[in-house]
C-alpha atoms as a PDB file:
ATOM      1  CA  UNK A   1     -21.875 -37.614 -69.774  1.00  0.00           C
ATOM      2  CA  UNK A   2     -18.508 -37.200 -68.034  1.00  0.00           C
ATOM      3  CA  UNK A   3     -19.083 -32.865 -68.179  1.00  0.00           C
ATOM      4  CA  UNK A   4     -22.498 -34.010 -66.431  1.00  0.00           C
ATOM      5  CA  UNK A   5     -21.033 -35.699 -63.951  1.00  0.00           C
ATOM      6  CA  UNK A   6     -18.604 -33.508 -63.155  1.00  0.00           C
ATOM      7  CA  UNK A   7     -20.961 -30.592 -62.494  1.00  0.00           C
ATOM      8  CA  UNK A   8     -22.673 -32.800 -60.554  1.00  0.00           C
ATOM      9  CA  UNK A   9     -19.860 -33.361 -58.414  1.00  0.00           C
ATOM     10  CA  UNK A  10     -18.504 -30.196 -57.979  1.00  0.00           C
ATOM     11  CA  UNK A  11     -22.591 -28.902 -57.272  1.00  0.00           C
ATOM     12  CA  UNK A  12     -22.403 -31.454 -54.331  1.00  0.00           C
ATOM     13  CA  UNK A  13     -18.884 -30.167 -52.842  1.00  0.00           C
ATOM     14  CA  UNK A  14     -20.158 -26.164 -52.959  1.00  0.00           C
ATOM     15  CA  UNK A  15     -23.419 -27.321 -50.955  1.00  0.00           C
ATOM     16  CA  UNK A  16     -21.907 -29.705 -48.635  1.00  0.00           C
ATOM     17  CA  UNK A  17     -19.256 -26.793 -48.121  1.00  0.00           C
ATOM     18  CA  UNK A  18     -21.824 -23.913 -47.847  1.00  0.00           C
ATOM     19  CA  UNK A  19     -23.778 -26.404 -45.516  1.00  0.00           C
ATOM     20  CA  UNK A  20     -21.488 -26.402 -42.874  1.00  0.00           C
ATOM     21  CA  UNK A  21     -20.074 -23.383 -42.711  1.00  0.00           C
ATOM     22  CA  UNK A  22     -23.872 -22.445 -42.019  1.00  0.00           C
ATOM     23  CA  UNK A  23     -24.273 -25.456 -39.347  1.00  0.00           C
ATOM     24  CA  UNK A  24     -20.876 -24.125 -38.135  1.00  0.00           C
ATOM     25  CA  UNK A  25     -22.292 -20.952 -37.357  1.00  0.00           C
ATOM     26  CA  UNK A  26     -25.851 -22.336 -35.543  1.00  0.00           C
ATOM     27  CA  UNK A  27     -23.792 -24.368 -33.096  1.00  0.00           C
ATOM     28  CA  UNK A  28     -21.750 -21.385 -32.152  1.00  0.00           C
ATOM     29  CA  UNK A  29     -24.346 -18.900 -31.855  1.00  0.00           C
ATOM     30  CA  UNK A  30     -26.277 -21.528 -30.049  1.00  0.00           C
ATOM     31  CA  UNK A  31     -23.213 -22.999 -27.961  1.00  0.00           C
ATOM     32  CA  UNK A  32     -24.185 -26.377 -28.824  1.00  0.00           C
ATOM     33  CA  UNK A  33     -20.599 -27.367 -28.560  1.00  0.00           C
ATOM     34  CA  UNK A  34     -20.165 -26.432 -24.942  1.00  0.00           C
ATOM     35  CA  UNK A  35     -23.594 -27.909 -24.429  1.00  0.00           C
ATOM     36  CA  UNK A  36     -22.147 -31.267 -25.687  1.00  0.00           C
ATOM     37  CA  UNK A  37     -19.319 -31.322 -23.532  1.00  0.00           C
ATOM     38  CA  UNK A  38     -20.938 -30.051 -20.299  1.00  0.00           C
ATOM     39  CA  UNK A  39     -23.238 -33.088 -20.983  1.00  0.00           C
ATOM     40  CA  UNK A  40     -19.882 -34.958 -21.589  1.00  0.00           C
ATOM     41  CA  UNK A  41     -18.607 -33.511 -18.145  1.00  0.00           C
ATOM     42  CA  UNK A  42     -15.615 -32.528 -20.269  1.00  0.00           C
ATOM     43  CA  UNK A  43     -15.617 -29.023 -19.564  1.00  0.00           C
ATOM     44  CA  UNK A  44     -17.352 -27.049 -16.002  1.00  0.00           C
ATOM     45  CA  UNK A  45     -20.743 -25.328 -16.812  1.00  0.00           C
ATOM     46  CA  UNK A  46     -20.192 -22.746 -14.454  1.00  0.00           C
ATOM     47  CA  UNK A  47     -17.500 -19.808 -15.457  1.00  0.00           C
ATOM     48  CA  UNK A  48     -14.202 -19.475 -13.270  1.00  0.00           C
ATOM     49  CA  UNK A  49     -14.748 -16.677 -10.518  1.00  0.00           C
ATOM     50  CA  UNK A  50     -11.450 -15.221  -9.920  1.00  0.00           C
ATOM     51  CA  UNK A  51     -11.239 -13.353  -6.467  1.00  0.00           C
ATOM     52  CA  UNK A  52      -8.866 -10.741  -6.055  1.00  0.00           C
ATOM     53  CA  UNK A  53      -6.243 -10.697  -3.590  1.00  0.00           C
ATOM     54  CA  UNK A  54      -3.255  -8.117  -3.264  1.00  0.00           C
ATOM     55  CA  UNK A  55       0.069  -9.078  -4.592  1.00  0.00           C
ATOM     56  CA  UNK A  56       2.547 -10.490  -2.536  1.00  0.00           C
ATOM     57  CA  UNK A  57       4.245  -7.813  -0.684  1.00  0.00           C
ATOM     58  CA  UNK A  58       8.128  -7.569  -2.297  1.00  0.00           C
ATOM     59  CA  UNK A  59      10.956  -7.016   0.505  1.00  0.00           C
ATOM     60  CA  UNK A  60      13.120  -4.846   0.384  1.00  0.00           C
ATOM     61  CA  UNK A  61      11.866  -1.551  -0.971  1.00  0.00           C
ATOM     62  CA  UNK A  62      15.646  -0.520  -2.605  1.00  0.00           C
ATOM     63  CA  UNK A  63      14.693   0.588  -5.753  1.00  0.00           C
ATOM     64  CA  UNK A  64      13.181   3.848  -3.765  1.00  0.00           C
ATOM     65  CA  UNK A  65      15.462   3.259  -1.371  1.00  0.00           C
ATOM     66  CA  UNK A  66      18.660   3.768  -3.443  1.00  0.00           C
ATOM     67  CA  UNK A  67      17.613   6.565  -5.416  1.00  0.00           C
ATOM     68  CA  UNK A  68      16.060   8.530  -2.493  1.00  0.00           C
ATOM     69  CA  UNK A  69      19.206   8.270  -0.212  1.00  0.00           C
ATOM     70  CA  UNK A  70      21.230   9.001  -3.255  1.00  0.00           C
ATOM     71  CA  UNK A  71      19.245  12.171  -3.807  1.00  0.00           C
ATOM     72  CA  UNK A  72      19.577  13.000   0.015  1.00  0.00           C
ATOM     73  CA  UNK A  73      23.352  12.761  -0.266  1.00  0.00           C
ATOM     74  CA  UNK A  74      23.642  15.953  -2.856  1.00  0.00           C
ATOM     75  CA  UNK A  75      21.052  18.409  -0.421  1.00  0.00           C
ATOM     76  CA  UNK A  76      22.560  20.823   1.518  1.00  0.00           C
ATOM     77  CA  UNK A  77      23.776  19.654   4.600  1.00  0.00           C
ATOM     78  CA  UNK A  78      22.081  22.438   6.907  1.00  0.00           C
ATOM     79  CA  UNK A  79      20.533  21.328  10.197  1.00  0.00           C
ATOM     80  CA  UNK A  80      17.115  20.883  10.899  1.00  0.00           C
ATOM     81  CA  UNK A  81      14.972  20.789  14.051  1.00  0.00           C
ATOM     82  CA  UNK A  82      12.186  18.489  12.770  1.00  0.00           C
ATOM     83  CA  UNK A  83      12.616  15.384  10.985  1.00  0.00           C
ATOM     84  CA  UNK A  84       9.521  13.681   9.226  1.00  0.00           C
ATOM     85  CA  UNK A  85      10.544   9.798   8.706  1.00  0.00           C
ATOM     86  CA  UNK A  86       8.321   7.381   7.355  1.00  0.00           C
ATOM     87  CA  UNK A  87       6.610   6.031   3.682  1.00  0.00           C
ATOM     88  CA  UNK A  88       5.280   7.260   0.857  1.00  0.00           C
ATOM     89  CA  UNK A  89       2.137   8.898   3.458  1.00  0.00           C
ATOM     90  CA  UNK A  90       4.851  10.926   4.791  1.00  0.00           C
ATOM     91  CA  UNK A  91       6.813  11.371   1.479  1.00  0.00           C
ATOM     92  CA  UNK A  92       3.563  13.202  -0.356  1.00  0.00           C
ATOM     93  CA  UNK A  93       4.152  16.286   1.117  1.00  0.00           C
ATOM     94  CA  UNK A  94       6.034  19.555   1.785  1.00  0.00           C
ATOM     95  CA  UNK A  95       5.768  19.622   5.111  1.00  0.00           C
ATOM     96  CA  UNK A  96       7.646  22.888   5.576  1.00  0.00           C
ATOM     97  CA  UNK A  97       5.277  24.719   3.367  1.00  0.00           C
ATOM     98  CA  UNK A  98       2.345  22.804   4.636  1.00  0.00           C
ATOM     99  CA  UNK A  99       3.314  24.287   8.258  1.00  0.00           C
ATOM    100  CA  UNK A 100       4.972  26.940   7.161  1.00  0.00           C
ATOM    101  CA  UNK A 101       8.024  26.237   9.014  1.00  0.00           C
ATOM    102  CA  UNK A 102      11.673  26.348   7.156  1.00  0.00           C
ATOM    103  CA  UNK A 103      13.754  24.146  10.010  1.00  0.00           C
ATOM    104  CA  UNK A 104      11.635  20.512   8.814  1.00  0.00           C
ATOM    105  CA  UNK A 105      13.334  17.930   6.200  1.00  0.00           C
ATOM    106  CA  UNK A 106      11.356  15.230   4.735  1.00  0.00           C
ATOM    107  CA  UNK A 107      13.211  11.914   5.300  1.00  0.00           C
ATOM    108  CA  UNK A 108      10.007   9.606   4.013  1.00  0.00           C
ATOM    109  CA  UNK A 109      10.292   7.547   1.478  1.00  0.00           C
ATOM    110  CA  UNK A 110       7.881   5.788  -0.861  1.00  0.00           C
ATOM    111  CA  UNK A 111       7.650   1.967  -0.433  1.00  0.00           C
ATOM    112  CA  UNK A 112       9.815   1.769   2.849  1.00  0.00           C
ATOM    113  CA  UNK A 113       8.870  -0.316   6.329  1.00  0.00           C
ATOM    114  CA  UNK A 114      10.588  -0.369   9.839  1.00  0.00           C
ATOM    115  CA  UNK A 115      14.075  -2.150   8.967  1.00  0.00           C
ATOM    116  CA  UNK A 116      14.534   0.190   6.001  1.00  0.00           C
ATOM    117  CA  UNK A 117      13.898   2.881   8.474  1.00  0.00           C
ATOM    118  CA  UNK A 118      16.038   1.122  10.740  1.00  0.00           C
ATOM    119  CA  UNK A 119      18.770   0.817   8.354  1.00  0.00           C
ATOM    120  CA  UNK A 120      19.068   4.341   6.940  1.00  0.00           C
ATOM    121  CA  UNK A 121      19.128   6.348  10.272  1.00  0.00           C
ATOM    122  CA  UNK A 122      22.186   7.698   9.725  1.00  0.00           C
ATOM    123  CA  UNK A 123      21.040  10.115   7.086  1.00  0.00           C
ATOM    124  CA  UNK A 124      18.695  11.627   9.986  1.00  0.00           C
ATOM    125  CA  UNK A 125      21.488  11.504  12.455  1.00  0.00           C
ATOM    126  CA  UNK A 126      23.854  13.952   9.897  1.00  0.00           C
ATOM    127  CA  UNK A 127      20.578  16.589  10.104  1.00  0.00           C
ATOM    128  CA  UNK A 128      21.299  16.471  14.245  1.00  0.00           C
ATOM    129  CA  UNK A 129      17.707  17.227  14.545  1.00  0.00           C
ATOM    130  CA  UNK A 130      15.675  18.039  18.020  1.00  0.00           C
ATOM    131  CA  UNK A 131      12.355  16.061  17.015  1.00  0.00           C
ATOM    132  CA  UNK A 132      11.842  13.471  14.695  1.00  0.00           C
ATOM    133  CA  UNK A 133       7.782  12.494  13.713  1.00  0.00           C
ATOM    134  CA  UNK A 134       7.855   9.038  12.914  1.00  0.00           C
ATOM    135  CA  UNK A 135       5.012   7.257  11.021  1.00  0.00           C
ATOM    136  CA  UNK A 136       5.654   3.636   9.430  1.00  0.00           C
ATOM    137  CA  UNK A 137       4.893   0.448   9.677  1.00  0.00           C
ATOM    138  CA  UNK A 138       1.969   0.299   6.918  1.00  0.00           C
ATOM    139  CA  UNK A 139       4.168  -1.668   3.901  1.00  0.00           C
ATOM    140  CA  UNK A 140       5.100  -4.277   6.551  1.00  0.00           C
ATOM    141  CA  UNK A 141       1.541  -5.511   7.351  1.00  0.00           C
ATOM    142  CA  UNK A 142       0.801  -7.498   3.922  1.00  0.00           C
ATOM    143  CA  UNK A 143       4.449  -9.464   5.389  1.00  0.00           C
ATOM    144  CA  UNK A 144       2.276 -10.945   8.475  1.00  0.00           C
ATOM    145  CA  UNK A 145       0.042 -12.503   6.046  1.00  0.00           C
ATOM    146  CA  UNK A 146       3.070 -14.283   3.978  1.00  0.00           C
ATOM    147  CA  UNK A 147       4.040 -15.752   7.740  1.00  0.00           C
ATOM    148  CA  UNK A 148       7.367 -13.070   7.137  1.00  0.00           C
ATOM    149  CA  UNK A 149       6.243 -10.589  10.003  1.00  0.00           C
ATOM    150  CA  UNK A 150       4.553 -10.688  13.139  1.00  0.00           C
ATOM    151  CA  UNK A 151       2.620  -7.500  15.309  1.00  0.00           C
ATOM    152  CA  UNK A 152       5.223  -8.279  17.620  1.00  0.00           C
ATOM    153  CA  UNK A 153       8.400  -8.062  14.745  1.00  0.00           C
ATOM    154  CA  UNK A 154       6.636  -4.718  13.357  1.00  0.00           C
ATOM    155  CA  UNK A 155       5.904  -3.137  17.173  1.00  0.00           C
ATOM    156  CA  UNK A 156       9.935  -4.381  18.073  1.00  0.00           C
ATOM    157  CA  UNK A 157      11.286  -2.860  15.099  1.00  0.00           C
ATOM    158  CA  UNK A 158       9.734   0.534  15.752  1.00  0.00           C
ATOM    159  CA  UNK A 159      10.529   0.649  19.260  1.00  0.00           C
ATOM    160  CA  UNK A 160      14.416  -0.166  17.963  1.00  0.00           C
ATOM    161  CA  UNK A 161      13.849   2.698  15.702  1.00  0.00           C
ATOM    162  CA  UNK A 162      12.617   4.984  18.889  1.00  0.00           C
ATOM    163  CA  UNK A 163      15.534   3.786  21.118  1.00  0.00           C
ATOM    164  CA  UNK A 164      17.919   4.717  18.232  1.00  0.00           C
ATOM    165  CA  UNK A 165      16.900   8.441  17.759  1.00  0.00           C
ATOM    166  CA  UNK A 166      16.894   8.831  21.460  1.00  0.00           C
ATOM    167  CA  UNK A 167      20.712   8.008  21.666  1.00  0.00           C
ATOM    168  CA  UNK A 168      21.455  10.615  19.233  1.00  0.00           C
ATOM    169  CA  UNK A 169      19.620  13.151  21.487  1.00  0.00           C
ATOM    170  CA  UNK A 170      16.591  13.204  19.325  1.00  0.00           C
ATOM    171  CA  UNK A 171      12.866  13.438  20.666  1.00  0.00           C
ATOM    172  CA  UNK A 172      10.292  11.442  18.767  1.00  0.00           C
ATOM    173  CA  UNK A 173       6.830  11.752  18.291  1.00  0.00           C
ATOM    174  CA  UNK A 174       5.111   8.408  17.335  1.00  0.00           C
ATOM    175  CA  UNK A 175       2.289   8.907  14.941  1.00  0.00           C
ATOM    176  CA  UNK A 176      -0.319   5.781  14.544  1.00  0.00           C
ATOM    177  CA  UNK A 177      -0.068   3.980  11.264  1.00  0.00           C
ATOM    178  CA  UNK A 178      -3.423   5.547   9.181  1.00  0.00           C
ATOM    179  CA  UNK A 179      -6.673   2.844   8.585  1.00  0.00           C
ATOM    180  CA  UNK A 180      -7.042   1.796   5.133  1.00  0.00           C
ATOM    181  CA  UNK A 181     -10.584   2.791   3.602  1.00  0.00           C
ATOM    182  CA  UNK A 182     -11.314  -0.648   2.018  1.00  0.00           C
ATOM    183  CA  UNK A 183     -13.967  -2.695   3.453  1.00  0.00           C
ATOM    184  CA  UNK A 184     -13.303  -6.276   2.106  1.00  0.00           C
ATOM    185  CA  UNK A 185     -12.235  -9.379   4.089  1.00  0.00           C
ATOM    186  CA  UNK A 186      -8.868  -8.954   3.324  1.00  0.00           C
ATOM    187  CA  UNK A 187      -8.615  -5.171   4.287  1.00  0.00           C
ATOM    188  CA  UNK A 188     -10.687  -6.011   7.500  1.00  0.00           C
ATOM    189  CA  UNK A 189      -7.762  -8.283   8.549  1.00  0.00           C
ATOM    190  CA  UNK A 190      -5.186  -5.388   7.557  1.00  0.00           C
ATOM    191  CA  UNK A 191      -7.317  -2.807   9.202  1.00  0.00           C
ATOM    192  CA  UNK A 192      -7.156  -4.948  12.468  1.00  0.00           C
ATOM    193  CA  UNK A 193      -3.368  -5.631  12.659  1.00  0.00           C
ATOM    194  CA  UNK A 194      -3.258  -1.414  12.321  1.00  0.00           C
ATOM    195  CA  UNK A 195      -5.262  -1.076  15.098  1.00  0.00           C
ATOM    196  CA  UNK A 196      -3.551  -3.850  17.417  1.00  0.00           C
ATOM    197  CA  UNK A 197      -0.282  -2.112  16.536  1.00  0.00           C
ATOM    198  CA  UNK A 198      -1.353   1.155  17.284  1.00  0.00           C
ATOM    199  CA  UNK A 199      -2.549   0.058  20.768  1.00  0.00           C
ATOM    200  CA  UNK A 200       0.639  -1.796  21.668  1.00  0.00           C
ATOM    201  CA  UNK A 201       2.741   1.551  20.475  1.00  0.00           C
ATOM    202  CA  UNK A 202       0.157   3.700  22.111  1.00  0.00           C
ATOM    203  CA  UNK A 203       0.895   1.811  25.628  1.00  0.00           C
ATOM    204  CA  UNK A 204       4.624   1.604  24.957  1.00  0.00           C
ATOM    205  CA  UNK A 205       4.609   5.233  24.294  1.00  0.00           C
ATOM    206  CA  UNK A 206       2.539   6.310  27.602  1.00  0.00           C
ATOM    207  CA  UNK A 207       4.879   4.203  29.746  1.00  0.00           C
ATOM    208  CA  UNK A 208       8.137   5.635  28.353  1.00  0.00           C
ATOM    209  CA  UNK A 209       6.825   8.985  28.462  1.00  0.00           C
ATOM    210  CA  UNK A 210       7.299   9.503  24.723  1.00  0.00           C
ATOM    211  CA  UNK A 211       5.062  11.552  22.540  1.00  0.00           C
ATOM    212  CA  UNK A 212       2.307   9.912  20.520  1.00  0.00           C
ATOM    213  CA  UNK A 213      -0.109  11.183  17.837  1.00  0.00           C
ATOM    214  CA  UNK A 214      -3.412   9.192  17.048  1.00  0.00           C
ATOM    215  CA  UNK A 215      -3.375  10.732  13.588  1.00  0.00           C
ATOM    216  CA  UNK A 216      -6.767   8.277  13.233  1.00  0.00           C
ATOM    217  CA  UNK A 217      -8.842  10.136  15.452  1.00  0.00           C
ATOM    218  CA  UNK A 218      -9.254  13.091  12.492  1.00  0.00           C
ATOM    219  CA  UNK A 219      -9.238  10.987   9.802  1.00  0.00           C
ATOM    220  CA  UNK A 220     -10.781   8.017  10.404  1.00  0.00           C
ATOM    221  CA  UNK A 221     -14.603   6.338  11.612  1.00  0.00           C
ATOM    222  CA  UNK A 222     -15.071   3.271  12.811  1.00  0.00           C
ATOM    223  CA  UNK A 223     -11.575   1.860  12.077  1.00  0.00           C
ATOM    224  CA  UNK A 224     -11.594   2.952   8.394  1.00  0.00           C
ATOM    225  CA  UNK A 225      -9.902   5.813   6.675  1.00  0.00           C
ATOM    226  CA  UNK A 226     -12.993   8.087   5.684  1.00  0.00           C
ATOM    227  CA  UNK A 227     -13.165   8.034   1.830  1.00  0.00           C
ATOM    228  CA  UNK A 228     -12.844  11.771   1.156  1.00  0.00           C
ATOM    229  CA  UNK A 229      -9.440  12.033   2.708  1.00  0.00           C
ATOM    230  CA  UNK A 230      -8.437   9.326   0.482  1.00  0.00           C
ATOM    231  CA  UNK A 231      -7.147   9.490  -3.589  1.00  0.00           C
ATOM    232  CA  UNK A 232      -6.750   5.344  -3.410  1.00  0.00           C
ATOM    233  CA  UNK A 233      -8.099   4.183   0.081  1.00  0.00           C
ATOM    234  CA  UNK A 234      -4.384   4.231   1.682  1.00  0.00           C
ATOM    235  CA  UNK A 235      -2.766   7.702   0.193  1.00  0.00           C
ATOM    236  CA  UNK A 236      -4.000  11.242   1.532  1.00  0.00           C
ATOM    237  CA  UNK A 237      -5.603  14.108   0.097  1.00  0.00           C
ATOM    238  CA  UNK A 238      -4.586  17.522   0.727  1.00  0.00           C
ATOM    239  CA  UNK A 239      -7.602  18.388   3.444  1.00  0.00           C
ATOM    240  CA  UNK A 240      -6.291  15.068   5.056  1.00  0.00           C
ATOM    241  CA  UNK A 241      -2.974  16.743   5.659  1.00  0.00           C
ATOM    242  CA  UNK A 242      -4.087  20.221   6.544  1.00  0.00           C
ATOM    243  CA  UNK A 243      -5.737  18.075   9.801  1.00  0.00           C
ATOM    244  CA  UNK A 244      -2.511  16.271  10.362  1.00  0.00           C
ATOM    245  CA  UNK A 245      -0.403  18.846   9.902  1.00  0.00           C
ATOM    246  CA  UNK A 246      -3.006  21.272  12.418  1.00  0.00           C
ATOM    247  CA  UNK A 247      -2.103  18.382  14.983  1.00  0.00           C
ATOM    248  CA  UNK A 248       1.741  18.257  14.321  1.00  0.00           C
ATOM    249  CA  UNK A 249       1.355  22.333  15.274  1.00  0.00           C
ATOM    250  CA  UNK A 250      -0.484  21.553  18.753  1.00  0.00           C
ATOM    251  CA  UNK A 251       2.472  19.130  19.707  1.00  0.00           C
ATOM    252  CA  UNK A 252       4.794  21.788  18.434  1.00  0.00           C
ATOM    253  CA  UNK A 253       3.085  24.769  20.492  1.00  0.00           C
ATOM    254  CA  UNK A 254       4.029  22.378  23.476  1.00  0.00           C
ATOM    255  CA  UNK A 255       7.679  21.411  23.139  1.00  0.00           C
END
């Protein structure tokens, strides 16, 4: 009787068990859990939209910085006529192959805005060159956003930069910060603060008789970089510098 009863038993625990592992497996397929507890209000029946928004921008580029200048320090300290100076749109190229001219260093480097321009003039200074094409500005837009920067702060900074070179006998050329592609909110707002700095260094340049380059005109349509100039919406493709570069050659022919 007691060997009955313990088959019994043990009969009941395998089906109970094999029971709900199968009415385990309804309510998940089902979601009758989550069903329960949207009822419950315990949980949000609609999913969490995330919307993407660009880090914060990190101040001060020195990682690049440091190892650029550093790697600056060993070239050959032969003088140039033409300095490029700028970020990493500058940086991406050889500009003395890409205009076949030996006298031009490239001073850009990746990840750096107007003070760290400001800050490392010397190492153009040591090159004692007659023209220096200046592009930058770009990496300290996101900043305005973050209440860090203003227009005003950026457009100050670059005209500091200007007044700087022209102590040291050198001629600038001011070329406009590029559009990014992008067509979002956020990007519209970046896009605009590009094109109210470009018109405030635009009318500083006319007035002090200083060379400007609306590098935009070639490149860009209705306030955006054009896509097939573009690798990432803000960096340059080859064709996109061949049209800069055909520009950089005009202001040349005239000097």
């Amino acid at each position: 009787m007691r060997k009955k009863l313990s088959w019994l038993t043990l009969s009941l625990v395998l089906i109970n068990i094999v029971t709900l592992i199968f009415l385990s497996i309804i309510s998940l397929h089902y979601k009758v859990p989550q069903k329960v507890l949207v009822k419950l209000r315990a949980i949000n029946s609609e999913p969490t939209k995330i919307e993407y928004k660009p880090e914060p921008f990190q101040l001060p580029a020195f990682v690049f910085q440091n190892v650029s200048r550093e790697n600056f320090s060993v070239y050959n300290k032969r003088k140039y006529a033409i300095v490029m100076l700028g970020d990493s749109i500058t940086a991406r190229v050889a500009w003395n192959e890409l205009l076949g001219l030996p006298g031009i260093s490239n001073r850009a480097i990746e990840g750096d805005y107007t003070l760290g321009v400001l800050h490392r003039l010397e190492d153009i200074y040591e090159l004692n060159p007659k023209l220096c094409f200046l592009m930058i500005g770009t990496n300290d837009i996101p900043l305005i956003n973050n209440n860090y920067y203003t227009v005003e702060t950026i457009v100050n900074n670059i005209k500091e930069i200007i007044k700087e070179l022209q102590n040291h006998n050198i001629d600038v050329c001011i070329e406009s910060i590029l559009y990014t592609a992008f067509n979002s909110s956020y990007w519209k707002d970046f896009n605009g603060y590009v094109k109210t700095i470009n018109y405030l260094l635009e009318e500083y340049c006319e007035k002090n008789n200083i060379l400007y380059l609306d590098v935009n005109e070639l490149l860009s349509k209705d306030d955006r970089l054009e896509w097939k100039y573009t690798s990432d919406g803000v960096h340059l493709f080859g064709d996109a510098y061949k049209k800069w570069g055909g520009m950089i050659l005009e202001v040349l022919k005239n000097k």
